[in-house]
C-alpha atoms as a PDB file:
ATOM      1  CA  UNK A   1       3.970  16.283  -6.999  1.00  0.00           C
ATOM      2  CA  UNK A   2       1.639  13.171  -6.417  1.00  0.00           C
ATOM      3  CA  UNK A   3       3.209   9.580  -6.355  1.00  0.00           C
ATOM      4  CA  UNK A   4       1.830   7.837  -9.459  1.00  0.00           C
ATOM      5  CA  UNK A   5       0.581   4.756  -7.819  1.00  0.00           C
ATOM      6  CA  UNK A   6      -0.938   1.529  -9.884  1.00  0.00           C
ATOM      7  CA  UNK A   7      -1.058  -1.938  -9.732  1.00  0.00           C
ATOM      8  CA  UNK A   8      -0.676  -4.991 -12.336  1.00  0.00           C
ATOM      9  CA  UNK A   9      -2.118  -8.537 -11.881  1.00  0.00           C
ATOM     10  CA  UNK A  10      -0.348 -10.752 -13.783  1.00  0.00           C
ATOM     11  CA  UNK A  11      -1.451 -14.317 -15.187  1.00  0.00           C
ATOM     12  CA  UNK A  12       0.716 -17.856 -13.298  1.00  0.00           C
ATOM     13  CA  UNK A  13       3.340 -18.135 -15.072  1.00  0.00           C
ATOM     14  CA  UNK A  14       2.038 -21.890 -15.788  1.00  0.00           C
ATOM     15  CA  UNK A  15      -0.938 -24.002 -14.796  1.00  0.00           C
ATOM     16  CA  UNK A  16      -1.329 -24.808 -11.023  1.00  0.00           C
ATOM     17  CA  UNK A  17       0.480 -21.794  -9.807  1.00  0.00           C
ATOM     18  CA  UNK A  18      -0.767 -18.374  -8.036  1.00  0.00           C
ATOM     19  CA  UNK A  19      -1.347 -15.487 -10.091  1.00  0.00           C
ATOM     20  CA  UNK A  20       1.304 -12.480  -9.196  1.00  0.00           C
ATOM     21  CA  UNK A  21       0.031  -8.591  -7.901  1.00  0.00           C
ATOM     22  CA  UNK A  22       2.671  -6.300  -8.280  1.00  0.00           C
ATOM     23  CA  UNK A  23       2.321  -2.472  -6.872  1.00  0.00           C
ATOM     24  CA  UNK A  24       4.625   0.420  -8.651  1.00  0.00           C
ATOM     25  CA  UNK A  25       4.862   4.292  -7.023  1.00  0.00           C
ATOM     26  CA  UNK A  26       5.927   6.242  -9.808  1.00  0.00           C
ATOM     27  CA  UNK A  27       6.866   3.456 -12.314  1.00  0.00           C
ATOM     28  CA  UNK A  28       9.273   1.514  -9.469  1.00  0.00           C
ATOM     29  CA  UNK A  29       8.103  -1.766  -7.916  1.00  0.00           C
ATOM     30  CA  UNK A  30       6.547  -1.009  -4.334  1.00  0.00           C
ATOM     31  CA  UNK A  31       5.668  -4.305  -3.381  1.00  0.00           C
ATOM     32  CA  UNK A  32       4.287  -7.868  -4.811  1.00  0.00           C
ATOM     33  CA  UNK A  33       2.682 -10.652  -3.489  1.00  0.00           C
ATOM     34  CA  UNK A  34       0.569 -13.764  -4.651  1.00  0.00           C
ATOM     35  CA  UNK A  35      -3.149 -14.571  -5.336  1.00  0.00           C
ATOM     36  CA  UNK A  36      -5.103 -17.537  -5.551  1.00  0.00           C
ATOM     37  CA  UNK A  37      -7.353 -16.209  -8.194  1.00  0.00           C
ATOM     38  CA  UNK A  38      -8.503 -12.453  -9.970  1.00  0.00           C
ATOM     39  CA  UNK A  39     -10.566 -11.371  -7.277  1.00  0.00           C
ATOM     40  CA  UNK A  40      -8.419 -12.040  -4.485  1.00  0.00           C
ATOM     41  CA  UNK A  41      -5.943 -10.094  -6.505  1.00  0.00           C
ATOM     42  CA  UNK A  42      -8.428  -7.223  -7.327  1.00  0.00           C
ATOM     43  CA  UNK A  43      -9.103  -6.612  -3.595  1.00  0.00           C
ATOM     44  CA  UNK A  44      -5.448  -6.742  -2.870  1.00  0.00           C
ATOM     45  CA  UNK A  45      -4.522  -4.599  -5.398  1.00  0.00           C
ATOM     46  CA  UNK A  46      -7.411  -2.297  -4.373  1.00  0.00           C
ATOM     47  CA  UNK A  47      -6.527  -2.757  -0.934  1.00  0.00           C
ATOM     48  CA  UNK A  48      -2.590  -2.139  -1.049  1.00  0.00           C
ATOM     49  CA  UNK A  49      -3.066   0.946  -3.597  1.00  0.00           C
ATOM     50  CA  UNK A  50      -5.330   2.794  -1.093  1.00  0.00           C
ATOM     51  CA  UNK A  51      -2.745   2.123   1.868  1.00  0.00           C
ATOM     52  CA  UNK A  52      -0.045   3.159  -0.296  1.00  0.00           C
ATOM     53  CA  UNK A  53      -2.485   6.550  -1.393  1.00  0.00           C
ATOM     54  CA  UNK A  54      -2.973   7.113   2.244  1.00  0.00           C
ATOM     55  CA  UNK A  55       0.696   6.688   3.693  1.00  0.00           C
ATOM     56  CA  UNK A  56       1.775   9.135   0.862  1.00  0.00           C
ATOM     57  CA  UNK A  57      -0.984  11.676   2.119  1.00  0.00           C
ATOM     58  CA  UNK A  58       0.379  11.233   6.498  1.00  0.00           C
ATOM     59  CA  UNK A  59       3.930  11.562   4.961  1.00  0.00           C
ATOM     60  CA  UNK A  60       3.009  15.186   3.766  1.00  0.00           C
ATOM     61  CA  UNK A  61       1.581  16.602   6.900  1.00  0.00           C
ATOM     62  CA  UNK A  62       3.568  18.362   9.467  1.00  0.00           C
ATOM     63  CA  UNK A  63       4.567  16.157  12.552  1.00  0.00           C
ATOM     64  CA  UNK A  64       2.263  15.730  15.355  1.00  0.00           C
ATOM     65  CA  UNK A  65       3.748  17.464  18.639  1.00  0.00           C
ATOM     66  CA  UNK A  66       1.949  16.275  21.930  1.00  0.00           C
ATOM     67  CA  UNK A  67       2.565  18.727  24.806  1.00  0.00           C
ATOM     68  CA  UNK A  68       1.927  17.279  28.162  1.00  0.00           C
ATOM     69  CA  UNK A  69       1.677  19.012  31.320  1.00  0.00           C
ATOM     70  CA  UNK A  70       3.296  17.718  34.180  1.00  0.00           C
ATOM     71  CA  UNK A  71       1.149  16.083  36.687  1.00  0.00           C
ATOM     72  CA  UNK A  72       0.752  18.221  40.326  1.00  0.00           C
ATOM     73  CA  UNK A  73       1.235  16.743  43.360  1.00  0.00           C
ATOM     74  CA  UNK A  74      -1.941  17.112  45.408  1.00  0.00           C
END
């Protein structure tokens, strides 16, 4: 099943302070962090949301095995 993955931007809680991003992976707080204003906190949502899309996605996949051949004397 895929990780349900959003994110909330959340007003200062009073004038002069940051505005809070907060990331949740099926309903549980991933991660949080501080903005200066919406769009910084858009992109960081969008930003953080993708990385946490993608490292669900590599987590998935089989491990990589590298095979390397011994090196010949000449």
């Amino acid at each position: 099943m895929t990780a349900r993955i959003h994110g909330a931007l959340y007003p200062a809680p009073s004038e002069g302070l940051p505005l809070i991003i907060a990331i949740f992976k099926d309903g549980e707080l991933a991660g949080c962090n501080i903005a200066a204003d919406e769009a910084q906190g858009e992109a960081m949502i969008k930003t953080a949301v993708a990385e946490l899309q993608r490292l669900e996605v590599m987590s998935k996949l089989p491990p990589t095995i590298t095979v390397r051949r011994p090196v010949q004397p000449r």
